[in-house]
Protein backbone atom coordinates (compact mmCIF):
# COMPACT_ATOMS: atom_id res chain seq x y z
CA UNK A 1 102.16 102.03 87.80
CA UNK A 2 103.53 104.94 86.49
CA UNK A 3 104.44 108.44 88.03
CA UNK A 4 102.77 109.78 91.51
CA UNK A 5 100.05 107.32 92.28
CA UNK A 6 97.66 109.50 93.54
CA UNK A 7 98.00 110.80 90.12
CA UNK A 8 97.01 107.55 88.43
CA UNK A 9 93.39 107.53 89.93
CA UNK A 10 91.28 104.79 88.33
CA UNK A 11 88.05 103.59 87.16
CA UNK A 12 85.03 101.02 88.31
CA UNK A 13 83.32 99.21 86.58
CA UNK A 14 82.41 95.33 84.93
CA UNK A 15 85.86 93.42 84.49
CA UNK A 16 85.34 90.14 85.33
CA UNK A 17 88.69 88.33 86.68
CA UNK A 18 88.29 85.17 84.50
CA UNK A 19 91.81 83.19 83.84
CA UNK A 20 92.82 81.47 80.57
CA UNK A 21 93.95 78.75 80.55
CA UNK A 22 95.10 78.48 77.01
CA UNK A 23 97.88 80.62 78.23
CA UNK A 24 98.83 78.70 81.11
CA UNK A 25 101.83 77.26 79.68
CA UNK A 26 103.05 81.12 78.37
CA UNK A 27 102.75 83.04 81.37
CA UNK A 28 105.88 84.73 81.67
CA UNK A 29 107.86 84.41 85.62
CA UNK A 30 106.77 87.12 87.54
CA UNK A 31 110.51 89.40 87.17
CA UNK A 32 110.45 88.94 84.07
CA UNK A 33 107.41 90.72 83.11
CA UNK A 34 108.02 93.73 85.77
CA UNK A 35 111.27 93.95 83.86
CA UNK A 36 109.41 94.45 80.76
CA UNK A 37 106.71 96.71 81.91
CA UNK A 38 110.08 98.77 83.57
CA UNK A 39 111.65 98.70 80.07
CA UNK A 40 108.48 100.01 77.90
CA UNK A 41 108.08 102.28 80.50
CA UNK A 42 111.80 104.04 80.13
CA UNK A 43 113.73 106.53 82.57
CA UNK A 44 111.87 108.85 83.71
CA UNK A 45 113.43 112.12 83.25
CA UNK A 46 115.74 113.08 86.25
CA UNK A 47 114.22 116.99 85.98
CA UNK A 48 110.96 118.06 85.31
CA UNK A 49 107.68 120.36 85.60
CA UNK A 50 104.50 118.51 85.33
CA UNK A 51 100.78 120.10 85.29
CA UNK A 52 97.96 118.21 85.93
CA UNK A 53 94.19 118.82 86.58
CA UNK A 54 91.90 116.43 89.07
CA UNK A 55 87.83 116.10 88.99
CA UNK A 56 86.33 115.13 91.77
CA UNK A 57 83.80 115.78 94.81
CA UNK A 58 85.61 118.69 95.37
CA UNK A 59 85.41 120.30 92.08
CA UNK A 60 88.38 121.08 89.86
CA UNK A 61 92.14 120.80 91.16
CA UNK A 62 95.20 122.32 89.65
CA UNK A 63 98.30 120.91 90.43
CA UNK A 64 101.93 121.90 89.17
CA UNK A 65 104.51 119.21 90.09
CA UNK A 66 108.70 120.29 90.08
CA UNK A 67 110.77 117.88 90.33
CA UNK A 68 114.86 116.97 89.89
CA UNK A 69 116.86 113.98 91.40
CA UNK A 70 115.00 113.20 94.47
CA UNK A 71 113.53 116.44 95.28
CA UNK A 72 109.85 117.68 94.59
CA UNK A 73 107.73 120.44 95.09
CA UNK A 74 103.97 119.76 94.93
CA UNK A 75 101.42 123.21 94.36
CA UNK A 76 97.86 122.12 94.57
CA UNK A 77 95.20 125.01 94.18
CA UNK A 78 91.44 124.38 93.84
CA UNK A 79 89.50 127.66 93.84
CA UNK A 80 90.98 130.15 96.59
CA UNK A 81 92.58 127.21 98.29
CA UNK A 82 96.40 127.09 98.08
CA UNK A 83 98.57 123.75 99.66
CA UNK A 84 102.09 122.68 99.23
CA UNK A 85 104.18 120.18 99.48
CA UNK A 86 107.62 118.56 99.02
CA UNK A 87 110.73 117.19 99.62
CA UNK A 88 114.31 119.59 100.02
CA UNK A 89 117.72 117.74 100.40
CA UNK A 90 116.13 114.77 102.28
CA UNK A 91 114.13 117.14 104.05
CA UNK A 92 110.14 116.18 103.58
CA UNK A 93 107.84 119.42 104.13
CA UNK A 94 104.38 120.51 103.90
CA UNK A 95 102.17 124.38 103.46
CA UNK A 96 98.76 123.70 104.56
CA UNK A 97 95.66 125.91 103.19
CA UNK A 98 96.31 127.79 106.21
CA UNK A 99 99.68 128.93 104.85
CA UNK A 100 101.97 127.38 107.78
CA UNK A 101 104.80 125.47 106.70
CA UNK A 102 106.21 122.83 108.77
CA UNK A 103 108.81 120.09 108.69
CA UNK A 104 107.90 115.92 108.65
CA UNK A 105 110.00 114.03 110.64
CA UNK A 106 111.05 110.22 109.31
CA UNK A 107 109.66 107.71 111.22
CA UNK A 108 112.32 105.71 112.46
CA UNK A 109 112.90 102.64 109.85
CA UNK A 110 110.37 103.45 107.75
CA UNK A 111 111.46 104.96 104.06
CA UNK A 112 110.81 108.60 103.69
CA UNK A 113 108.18 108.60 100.64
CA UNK A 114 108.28 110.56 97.57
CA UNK A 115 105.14 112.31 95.80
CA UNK A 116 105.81 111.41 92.47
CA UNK A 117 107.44 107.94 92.81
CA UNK A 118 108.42 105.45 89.97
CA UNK A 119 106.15 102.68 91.01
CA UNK A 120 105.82 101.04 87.41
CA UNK A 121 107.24 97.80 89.11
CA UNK A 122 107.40 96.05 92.88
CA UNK A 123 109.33 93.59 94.41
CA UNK A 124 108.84 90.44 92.12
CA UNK A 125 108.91 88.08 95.73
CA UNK A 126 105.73 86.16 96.62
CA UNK A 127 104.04 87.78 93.30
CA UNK A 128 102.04 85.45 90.75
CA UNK A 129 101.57 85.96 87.08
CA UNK A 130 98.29 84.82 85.44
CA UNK A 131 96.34 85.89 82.47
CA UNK A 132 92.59 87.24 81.11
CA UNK A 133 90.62 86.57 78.44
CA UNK A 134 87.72 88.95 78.62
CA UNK A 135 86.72 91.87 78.82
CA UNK A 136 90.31 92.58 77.19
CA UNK A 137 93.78 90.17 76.72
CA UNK A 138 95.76 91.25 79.75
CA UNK A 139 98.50 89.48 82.15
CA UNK A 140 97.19 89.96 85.89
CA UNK A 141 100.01 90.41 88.26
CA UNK A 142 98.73 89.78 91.77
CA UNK A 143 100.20 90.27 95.12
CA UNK A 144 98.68 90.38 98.72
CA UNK A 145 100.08 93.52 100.96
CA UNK A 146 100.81 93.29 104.27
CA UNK A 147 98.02 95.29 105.71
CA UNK A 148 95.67 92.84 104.20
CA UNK A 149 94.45 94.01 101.00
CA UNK A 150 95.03 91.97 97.10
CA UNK A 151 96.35 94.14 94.46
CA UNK A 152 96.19 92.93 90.71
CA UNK A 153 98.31 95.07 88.27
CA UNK A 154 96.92 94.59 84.31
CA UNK A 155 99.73 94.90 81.82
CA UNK A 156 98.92 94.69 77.93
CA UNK A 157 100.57 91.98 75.93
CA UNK A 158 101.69 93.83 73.28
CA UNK A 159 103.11 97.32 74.82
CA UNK A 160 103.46 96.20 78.26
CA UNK A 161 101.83 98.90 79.76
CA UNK A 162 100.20 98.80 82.89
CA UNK A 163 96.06 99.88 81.96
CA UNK A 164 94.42 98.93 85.44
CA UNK A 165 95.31 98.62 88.88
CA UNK A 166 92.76 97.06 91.39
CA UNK A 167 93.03 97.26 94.94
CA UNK A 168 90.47 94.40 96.97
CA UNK A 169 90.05 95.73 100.64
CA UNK A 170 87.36 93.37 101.83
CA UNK A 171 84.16 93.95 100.40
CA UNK A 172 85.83 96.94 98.78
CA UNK A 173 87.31 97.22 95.45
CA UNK A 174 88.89 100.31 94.20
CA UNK A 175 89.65 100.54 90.39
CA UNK A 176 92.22 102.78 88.18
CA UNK A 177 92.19 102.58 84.84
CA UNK A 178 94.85 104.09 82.50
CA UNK A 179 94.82 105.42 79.01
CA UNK A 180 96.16 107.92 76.62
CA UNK A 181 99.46 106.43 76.95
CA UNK A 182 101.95 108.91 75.24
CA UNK A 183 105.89 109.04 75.33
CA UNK A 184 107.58 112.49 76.54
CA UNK A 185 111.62 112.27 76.64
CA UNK A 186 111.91 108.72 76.34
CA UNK A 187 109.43 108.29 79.14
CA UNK A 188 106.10 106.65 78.86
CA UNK A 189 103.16 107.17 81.26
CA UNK A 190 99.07 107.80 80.74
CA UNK A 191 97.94 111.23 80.78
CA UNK A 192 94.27 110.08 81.48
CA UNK A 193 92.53 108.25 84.31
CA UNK A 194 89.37 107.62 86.65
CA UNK A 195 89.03 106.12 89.80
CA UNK A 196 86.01 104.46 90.75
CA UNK A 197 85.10 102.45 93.85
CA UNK A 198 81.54 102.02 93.48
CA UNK A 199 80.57 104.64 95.67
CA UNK A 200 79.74 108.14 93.17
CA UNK A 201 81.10 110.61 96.11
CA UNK A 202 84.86 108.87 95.54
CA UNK A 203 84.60 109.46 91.89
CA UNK A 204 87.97 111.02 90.27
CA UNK A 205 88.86 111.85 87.05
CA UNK A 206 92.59 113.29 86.26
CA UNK A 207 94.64 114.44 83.09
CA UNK A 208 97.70 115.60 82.44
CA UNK A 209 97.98 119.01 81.11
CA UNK A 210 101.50 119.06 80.18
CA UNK A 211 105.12 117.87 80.86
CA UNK A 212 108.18 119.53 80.32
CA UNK A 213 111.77 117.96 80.81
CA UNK A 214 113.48 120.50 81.61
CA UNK A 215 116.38 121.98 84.45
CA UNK A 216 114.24 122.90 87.71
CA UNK A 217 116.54 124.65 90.75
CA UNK A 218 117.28 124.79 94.20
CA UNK A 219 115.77 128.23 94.22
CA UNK A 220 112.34 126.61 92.87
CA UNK A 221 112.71 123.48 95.55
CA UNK A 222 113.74 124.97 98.64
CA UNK A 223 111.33 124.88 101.61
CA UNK A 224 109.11 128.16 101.53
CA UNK A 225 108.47 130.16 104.61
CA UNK A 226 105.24 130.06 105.93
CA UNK A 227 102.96 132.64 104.29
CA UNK A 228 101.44 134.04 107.49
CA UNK A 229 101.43 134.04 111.40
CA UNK A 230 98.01 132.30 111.98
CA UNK A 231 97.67 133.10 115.36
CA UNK A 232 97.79 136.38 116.37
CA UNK A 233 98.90 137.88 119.89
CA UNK A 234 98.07 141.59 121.28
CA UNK A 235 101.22 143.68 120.63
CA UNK A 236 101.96 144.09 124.39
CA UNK A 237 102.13 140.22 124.73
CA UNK A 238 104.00 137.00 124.68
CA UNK A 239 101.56 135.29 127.20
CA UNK A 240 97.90 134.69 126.69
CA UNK A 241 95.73 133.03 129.32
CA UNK A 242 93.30 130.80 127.32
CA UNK A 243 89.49 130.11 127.92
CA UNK A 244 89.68 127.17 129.03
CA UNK A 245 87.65 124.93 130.97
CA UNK A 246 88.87 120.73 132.47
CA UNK A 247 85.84 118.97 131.81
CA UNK A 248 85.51 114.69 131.73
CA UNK A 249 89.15 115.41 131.46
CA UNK A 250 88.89 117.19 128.13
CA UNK A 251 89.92 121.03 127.45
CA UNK A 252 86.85 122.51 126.32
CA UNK A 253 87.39 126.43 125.18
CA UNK A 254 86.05 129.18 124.31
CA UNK A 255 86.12 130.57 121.00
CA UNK A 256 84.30 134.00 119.43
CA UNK A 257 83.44 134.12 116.48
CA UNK A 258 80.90 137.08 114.93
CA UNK A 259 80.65 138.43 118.67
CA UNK A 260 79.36 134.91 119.70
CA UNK A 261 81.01 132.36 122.13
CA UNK A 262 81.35 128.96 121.11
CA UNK A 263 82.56 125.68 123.03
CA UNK A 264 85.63 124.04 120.99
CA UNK A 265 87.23 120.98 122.34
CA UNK A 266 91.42 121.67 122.03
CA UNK A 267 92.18 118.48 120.27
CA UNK A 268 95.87 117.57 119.29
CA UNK A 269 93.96 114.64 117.68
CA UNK A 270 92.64 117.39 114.90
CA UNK A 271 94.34 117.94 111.64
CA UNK A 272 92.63 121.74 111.32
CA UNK A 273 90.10 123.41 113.03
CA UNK A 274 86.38 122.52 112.91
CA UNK A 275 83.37 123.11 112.76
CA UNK A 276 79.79 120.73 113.12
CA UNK A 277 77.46 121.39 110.33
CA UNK A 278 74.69 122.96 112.15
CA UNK A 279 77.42 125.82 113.10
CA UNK A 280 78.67 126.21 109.81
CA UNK A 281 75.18 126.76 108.64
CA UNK A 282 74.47 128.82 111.28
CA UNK A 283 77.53 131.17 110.40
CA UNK A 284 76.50 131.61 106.92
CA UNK A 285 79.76 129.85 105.66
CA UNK A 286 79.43 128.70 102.27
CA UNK A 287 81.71 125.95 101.48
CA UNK A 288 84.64 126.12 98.99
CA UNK A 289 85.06 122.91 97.94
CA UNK A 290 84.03 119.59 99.56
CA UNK A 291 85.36 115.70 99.95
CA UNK A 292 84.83 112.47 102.27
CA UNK A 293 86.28 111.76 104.64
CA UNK A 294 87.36 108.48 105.86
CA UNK A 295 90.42 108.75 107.99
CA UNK A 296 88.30 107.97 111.42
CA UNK A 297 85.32 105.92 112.98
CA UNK A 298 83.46 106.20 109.94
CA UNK A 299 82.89 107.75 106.72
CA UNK A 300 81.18 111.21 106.56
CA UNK A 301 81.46 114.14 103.62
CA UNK A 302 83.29 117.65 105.05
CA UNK A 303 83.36 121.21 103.15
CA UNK A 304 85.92 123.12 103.59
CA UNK A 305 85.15 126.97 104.31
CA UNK A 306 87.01 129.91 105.46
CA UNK A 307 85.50 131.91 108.41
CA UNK A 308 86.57 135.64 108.48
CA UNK A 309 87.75 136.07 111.96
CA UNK A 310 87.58 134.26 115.35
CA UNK A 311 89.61 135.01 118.56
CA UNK A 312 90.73 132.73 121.69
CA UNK A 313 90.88 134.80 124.36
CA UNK A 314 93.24 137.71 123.42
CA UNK A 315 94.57 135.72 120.03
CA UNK A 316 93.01 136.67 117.03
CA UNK A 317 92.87 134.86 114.14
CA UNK A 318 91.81 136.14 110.35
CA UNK A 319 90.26 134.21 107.20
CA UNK A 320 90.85 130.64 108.61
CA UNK A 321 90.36 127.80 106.28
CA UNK A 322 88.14 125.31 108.32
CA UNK A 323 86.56 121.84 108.15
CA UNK A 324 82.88 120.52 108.80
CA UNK A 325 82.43 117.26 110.52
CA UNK A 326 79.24 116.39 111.71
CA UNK A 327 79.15 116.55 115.27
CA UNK A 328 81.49 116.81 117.96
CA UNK A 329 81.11 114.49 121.19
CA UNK A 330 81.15 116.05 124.64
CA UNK A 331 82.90 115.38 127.53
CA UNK A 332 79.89 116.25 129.93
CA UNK A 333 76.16 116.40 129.21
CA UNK A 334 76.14 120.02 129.77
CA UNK A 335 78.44 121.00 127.29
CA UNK A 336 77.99 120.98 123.61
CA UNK A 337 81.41 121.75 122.26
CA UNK A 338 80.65 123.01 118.09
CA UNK A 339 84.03 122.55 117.52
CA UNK A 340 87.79 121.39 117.06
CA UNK A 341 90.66 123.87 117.79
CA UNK A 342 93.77 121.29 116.28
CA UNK A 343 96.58 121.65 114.25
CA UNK A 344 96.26 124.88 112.66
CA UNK A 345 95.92 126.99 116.07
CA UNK A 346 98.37 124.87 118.09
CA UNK A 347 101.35 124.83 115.11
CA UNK A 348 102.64 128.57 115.95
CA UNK A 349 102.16 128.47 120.28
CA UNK A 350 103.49 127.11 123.11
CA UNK A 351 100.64 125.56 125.05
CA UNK A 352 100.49 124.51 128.54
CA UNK A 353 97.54 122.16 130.15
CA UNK A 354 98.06 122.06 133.53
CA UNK A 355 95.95 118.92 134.47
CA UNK A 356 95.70 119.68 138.16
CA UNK A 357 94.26 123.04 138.26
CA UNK A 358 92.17 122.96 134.75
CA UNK A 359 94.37 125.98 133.63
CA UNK A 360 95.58 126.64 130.31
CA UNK A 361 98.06 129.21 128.75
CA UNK A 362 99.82 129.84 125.33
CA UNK A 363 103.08 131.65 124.90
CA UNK A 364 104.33 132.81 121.52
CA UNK A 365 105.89 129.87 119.67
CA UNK A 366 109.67 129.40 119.78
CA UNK A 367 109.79 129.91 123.26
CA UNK A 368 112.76 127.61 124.83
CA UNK A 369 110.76 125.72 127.36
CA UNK A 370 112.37 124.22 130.61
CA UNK A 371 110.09 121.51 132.38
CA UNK A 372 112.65 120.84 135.43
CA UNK A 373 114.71 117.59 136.35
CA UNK A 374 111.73 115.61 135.96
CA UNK A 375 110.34 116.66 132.77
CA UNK A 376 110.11 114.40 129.97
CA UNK A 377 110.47 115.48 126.56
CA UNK A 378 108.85 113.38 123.91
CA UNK A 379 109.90 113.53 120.35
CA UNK A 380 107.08 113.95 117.85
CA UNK A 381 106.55 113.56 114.80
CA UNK A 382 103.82 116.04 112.67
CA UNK A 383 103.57 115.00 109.29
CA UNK A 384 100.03 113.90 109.90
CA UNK A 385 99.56 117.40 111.61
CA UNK A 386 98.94 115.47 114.71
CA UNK A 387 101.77 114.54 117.21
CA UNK A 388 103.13 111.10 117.00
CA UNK A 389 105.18 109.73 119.40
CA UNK A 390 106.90 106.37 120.28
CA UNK A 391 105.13 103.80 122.96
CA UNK A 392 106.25 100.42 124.03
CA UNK A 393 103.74 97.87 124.87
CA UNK A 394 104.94 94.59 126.06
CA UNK A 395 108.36 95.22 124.68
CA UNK A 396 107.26 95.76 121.05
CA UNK A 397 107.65 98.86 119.57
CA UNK A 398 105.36 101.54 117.42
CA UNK A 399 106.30 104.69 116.97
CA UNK A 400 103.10 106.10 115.34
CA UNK A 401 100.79 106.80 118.30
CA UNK A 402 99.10 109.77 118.67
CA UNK A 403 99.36 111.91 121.82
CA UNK A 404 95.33 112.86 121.67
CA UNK A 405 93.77 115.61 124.24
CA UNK A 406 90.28 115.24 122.45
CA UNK A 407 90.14 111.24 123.59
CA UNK A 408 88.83 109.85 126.36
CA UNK A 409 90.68 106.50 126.55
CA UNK A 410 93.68 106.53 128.23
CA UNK A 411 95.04 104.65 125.54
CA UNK A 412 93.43 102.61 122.54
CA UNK A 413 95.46 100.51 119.72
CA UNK A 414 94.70 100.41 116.26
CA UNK A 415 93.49 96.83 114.52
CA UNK A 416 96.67 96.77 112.29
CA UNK A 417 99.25 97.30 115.47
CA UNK A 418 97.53 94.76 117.33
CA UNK A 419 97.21 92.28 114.37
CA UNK A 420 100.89 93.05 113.60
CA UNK A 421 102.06 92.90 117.33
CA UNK A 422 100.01 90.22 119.22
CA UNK A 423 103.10 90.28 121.79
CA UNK A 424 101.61 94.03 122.43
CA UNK A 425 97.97 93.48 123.50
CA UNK A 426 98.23 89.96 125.58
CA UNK A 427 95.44 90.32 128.25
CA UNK A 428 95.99 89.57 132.07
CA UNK A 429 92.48 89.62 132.31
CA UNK A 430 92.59 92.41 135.42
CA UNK A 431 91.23 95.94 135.00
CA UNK A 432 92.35 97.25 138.66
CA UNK A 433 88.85 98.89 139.45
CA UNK A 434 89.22 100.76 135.95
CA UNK A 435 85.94 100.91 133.99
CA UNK A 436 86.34 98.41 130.62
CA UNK A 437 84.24 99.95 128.11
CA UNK A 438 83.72 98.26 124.74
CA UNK A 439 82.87 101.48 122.57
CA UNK A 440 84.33 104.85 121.49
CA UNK A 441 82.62 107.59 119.81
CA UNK A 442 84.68 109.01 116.82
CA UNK A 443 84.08 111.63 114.34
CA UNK A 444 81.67 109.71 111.84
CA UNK A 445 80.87 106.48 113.99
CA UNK A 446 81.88 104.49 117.27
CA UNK A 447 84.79 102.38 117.28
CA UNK A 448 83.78 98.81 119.64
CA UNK A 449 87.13 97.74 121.33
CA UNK A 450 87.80 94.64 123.37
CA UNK A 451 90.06 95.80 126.76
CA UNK A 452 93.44 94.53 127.70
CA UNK A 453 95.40 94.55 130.82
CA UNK A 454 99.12 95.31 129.34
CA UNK A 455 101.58 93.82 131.74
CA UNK A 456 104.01 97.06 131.26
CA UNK A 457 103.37 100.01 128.91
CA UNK A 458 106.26 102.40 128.42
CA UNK A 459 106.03 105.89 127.32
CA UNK A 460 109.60 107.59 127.66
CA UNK A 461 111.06 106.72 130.84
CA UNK A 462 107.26 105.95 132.44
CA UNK A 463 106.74 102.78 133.32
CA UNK A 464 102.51 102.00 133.59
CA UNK A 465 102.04 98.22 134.57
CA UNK A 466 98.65 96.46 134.68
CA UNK A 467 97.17 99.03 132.20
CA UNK A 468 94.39 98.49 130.75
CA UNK A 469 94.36 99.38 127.30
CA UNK A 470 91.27 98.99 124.54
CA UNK A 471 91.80 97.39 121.07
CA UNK A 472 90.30 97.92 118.01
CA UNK A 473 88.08 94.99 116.91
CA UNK A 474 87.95 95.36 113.18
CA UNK A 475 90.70 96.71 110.89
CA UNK A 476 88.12 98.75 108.55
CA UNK A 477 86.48 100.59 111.64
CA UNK A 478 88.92 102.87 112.15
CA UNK A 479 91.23 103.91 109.41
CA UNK A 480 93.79 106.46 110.68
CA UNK A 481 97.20 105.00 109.56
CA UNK A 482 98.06 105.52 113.24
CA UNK A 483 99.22 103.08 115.69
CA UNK A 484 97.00 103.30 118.14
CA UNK A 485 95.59 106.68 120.60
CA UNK A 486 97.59 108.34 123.37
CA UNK A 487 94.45 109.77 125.07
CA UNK A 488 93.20 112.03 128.17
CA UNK A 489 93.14 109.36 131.15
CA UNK A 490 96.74 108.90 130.82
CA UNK A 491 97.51 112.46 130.17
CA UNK A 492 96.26 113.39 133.54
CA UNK A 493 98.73 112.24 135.53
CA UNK A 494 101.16 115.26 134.07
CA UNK A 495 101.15 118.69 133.05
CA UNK A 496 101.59 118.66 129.66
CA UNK A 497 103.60 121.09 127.15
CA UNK A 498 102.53 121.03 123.51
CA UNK A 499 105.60 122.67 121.78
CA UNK A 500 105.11 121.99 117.71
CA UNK A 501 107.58 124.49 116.63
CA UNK A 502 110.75 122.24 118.52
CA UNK A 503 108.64 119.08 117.49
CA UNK A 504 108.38 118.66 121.01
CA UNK A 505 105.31 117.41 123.84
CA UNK A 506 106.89 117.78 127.44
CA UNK A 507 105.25 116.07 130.12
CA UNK A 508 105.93 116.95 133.72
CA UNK A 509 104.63 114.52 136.15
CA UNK A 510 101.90 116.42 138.76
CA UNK A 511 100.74 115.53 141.69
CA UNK A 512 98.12 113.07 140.54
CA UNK A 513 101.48 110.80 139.07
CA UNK A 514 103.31 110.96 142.50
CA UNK A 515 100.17 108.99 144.08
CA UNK A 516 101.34 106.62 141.45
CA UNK A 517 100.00 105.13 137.93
């Protein structure tokens, strides 16, 4: 593959995967041919601005890419909407369309990634070479991933270049195809593509507009400051008690918007604020672009609008981008929360839920919090504009759960943790009075788990033993590229600080913890 992959985006359609033999006893080793798809490829030029234009769902996407050594800065606009994001001496950083910039921190041992990568050639170990007839003459370099899917790479005999990329993910296959292969400085790379999956909605089409080798600066790199305060507070304030309600363990609040109250759930689980459909429709808000979305318990399509103004409480808040999901679940038959209040509201406050008494209040971000001797301060990490934290489950390790006030498990595991970690999720078959359910509403579907009594769970310096946790029966039922779910039954037992701005979630054990876990 050549440049950002997410650039390279590919097309569907009748290639049957039919070896030939005849060329059995030519196939090149496996090294070998990366090496020369590497070498018609060439260096790709150290500094650079790159423009490129993406069809899709969505409509039309302009996207200007600067880049020099290892840094990048990625501007994406389609229609009024405006995102960034990039990397800064080591530092990875992101602008969301609701103009706050914030900081993602490395997951410990994992390589920080790059947005426009040279991924024209992988590791050459437990990859096989064979070769294609029809359609076209191509070698087929094939490899299986470690979370489960089969890649096969086409490379042209002649010039070596790489024209296809499949990717099978069980009864899925996802196609790019490459073309209009031209050389710029020495470097060669397609400037068209499609991507095609079988299903019309996923559709993409991309081109490059133009590339220009040329010196880019610090000054055009360097992490830019956030274009706006989001959240508003009354001049006279730093403090702001919040609408809030406890219900089935879940903040549900209240949120105005055209003079109306609304129920919202406050969700650290959100990426955004949003709205159901029947709201949105109800508003009047016309959508700006659309997409699906498949980064939950099931596939659904989302627009993206902006609504004028809203207000929690005394916070105001102006021309906030927003996101339609179909329906929000509620904590308690009487309540029909319309909405999610995530990442976007919570990025800029200090939040406190104070699990005991159902009260919640938000000072102005940046505030230096102090929890007492027995608060614990959990590292997070936001990239994902959710908070991920580390958890320890049987002795083995992930550091990519999410700390989620909009679920009601106390904690649930993804498939690909579990499948990775079986050490994690080995059941003592108890349940200590604790209710085992098998299924989890999500946003687009239900989730059916199987329950587990973990013999020691360890968040921080908590110990829980005998918890019951619920795992994720099928890897392609929930696709968050989480770990697993931090959720409201085990956030209970504290009062709970959500400080973003210090990448920061302080617990401080209450009195439902001091009857014991």
């Amino acid at each position: 593959m050549v440049w950002r992959s997410a650039f390279m985006l590919c097309a569907f359609g009748a290639f049957s995967f039919v070896p030939a033999t005849a060329f059995a006893d030519d196939l090149p080793a496996a090294a070998d041919l990366l090496a020369k798809v590497k070498a018609a490829t060439g260096a790709r030029p150290s500094s650079y601005e790159i423009h490129v234009q993406t069809t899709s769902l969505g409509g039309v996407t302009h996207t200007t890419i600067l880049h020099s050594g290892d840094d990048y800065r990625e501007i994406d606009d389609t229609g009024p909407l405006h995102a960034e994001d990039g990397r800064f001496h080591k530092q990875d950083w992101h602008q969301n369309e609701n103009g706050q910039t914030y900081l993602e921190q490395p997951i410990p041992g994992a390589q920080s990634g790059n947005s426009d990568e040279d991924d024209s050639a992988f590791d050459p170990a437990g990859v096989t070479v064979s070769r294609v007839s029809t359609p076209v003459d191509a070698y087929v370099v094939s490899r299986k991933n470690d979370d489960g899917t089969t890649e096969r790479e086409y490379v042209e005999p002649q010039t070596y270049h790489e024209f296809r990329d499949e990717v099978l993910d069980g009864g899925k296959t996802t196609v790019q195809v490459y073309d209009d292969f031209r050389t710029v400085g020495g470097y060669t790379r397609s400037w068209h593509w499609t991507i095609r999956d079988g299903n019309a909605d996923d559709n993409e089409e991309g081109r490059v507009e133009s590339i220009v080798p040329r010196a880019v600066t610090d000054a055009e790199l360097t992490i830019p400051s956030p274009r706006r305060a989001v959240v508003q507070f009354p001049a006279d304030k730093t403090r702001v008690d919040l609408p809030a309600k406890l219900i089935g363990g879940m903040w549900v609040v209240q949120v105005t918007i055209g003079g109306r109250g609304y129920d919202f759930l406050l969700d650290t689980g959100a990426a955004g604020i949003s709205v159901d459909e029947a709201t949105a429709k109800r508003l009047g808000l016309n959508a700006v672009t659309r997409y699906v979305n498949t980064v939950n318990a099931g596939r659904y399509k989302s627009s993206v609008a902006v609504v004028p103004s809203m207000s929690v409480g005394d916070l105001q808040m102006r021309d906030i981008v927003v996101h339609t999901v179909p329906s929000v679940g509620s904590p308690d038959p009487n309540v029909r929360p319309v909405g999610l209040l995530g990442f976007d509201f919570i990025a800029e406050l200090a939040i406190q839920l104070d699990y005991d008494n159902g009260h919640a209040f938000a000072l102005a971000g940046g505030t230096n919090l102090v929890g007492g001797s027995d608060a614990i301060t959990l590292d997070v990490r936001l990239g994902t504009e959710t908070p991920e934290t580390t958890l320890i489950l049987n002795g083995e390790r992930g550091d990519r759960f999410t700390i989620d006030t909009g679920a009601a498990a106390a904690l649930f595991v993804n498939y690909g943790f579990a499948h990775d970690h079986p050490k994690a999720v080995v059941d003592r078959g108890g349940g200590n009075g604790v209710e085992r359910f098998l299924s989890f509403g999500g946003i687009g579907g239900k989730v059916d788990t199987k329950p587990a009594q973990l013999a020691l769970v360890q968040l921080g310096p908590v110990h829980f033993t005998d918890f019951v946790a619920y795992i994720d029966k099928e890897r392609t039922q929930y696709t968050s590229g989480d770990d697993g779910v931090i959720g409201a039954t085990l956030l209970r037992y504290f009062t709970v600080w959500l400080d973003y701005v210090h990448s920061h979630v302080i617990l401080i054990p209450n009195a439902q913890a001091h009857k014991g876990y």
